[in-house]
C-alpha atoms as a PDB file:
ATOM      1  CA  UNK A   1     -85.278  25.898 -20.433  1.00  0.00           C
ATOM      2  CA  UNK A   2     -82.042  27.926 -19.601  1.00  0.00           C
ATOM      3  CA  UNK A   3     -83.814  31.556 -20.342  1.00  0.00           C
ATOM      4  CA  UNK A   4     -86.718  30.575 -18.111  1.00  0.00           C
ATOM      5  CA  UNK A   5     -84.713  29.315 -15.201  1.00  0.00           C
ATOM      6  CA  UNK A   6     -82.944  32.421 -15.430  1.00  0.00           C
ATOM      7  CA  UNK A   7     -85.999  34.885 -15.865  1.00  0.00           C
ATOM      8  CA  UNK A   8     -87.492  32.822 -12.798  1.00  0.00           C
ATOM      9  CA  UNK A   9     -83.810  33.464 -11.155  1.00  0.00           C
ATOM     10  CA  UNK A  10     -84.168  37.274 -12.090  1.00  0.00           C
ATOM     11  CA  UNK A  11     -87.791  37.724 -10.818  1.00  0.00           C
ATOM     12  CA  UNK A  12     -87.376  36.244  -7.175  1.00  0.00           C
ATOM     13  CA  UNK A  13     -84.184  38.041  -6.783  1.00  0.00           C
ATOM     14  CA  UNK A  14     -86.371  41.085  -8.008  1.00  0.00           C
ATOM     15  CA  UNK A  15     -89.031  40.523  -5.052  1.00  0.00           C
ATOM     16  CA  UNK A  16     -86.598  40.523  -2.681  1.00  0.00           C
ATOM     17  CA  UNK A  17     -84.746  43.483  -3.740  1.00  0.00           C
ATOM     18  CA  UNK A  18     -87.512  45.701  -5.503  1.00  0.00           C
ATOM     19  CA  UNK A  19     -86.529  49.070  -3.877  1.00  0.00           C
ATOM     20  CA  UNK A  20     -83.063  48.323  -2.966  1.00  0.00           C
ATOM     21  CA  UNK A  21     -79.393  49.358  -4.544  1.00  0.00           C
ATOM     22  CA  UNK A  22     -79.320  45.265  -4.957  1.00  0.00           C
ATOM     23  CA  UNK A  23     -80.634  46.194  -9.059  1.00  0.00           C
ATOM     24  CA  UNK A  24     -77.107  45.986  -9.824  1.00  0.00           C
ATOM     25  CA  UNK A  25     -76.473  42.928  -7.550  1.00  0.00           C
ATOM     26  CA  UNK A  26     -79.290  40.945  -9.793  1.00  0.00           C
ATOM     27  CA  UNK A  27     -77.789  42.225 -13.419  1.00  0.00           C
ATOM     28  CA  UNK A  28     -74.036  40.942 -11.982  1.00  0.00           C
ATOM     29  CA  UNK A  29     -75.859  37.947 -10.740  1.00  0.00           C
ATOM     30  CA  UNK A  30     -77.617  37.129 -14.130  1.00  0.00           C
ATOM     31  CA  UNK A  31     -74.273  37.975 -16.458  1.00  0.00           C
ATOM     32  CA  UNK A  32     -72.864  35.711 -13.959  1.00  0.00           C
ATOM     33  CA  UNK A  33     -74.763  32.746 -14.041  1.00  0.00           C
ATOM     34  CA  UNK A  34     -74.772  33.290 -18.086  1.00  0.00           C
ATOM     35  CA  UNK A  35     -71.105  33.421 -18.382  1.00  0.00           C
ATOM     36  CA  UNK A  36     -71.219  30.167 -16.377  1.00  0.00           C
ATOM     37  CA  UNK A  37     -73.641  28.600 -18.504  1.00  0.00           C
ATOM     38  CA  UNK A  38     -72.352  29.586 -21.969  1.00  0.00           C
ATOM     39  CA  UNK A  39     -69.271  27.618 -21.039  1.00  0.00           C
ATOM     40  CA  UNK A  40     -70.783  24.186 -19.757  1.00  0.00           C
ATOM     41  CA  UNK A  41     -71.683  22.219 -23.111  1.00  0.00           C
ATOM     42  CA  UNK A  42     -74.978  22.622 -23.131  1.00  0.00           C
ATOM     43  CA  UNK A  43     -77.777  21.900 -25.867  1.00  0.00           C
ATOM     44  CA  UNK A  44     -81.575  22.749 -25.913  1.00  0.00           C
ATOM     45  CA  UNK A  45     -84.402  19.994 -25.153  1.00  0.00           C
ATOM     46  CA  UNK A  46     -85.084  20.822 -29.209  1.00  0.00           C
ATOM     47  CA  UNK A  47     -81.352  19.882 -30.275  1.00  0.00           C
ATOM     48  CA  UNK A  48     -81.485  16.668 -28.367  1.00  0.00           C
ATOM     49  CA  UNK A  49     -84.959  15.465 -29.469  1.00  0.00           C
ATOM     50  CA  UNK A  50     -84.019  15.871 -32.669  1.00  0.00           C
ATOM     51  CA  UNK A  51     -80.410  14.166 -32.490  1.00  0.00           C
ATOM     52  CA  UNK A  52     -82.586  11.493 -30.907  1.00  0.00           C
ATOM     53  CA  UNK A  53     -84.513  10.729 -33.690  1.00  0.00           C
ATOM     54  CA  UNK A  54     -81.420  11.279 -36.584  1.00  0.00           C
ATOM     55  CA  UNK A  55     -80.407   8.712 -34.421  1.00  0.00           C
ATOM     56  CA  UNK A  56     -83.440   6.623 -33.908  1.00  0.00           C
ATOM     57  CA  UNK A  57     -84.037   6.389 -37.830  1.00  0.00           C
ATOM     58  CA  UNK A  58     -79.872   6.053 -38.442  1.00  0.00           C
ATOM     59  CA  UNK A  59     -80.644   2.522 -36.306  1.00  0.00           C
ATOM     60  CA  UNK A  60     -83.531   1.517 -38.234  1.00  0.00           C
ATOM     61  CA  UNK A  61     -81.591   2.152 -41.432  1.00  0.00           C
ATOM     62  CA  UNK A  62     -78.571   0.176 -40.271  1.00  0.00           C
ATOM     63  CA  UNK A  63     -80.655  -2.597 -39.525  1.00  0.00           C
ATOM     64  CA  UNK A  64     -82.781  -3.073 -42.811  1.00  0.00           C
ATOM     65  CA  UNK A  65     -79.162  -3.090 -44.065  1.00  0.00           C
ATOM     66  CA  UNK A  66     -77.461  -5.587 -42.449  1.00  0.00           C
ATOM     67  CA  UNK A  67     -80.800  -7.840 -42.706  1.00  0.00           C
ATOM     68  CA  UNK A  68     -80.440  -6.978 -46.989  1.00  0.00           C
ATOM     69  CA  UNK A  69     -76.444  -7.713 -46.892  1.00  0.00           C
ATOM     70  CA  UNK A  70     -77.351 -10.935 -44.630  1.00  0.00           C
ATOM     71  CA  UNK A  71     -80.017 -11.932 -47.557  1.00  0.00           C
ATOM     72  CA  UNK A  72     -77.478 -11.140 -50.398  1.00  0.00           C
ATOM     73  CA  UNK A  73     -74.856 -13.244 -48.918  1.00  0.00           C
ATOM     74  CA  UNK A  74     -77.265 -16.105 -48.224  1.00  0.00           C
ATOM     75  CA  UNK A  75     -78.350 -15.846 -52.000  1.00  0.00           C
ATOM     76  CA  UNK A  76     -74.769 -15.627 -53.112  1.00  0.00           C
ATOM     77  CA  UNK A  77     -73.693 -18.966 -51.666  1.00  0.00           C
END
């Protein structure tokens, strides 16, 4: 998501400034926005769809045991 927002950045700022000295202007603009982004905490659509569902089956595991500790104390008394 992050590289194509940034290529999209890059290419419209190329349009506008295809035969101008503003080259340099887009490559400060792009290490710019980079630096800025490498230091929010950040993670990829991938990383968090796949925490989700560690998290999604960690839920359903918790619950079948609590229900078995539930049964095991009902036995027990």
């Amino acid at each position: 998501m992050l590289p194509k927002f940034l290529d999209d950045l890059g290419a419209r700022i190329a349009e506008l400034a295809a035969s101008s000295p503003a080259k340099d202007i887009e490559k400060n603009a792009r290490a710019l926005l980079l630096s800025g982004f490498s230091k929010l905490d950040l993670v990829t659509r991938e990383d968090f769809e796949v925490q989700t569902a560690l998290l999604a089956r960690s839920m359903e595991q918790l619950a079948a045991l609590e229900k078995r500790i539930a049964e095991l104390e009902a036995a027990k008394k």
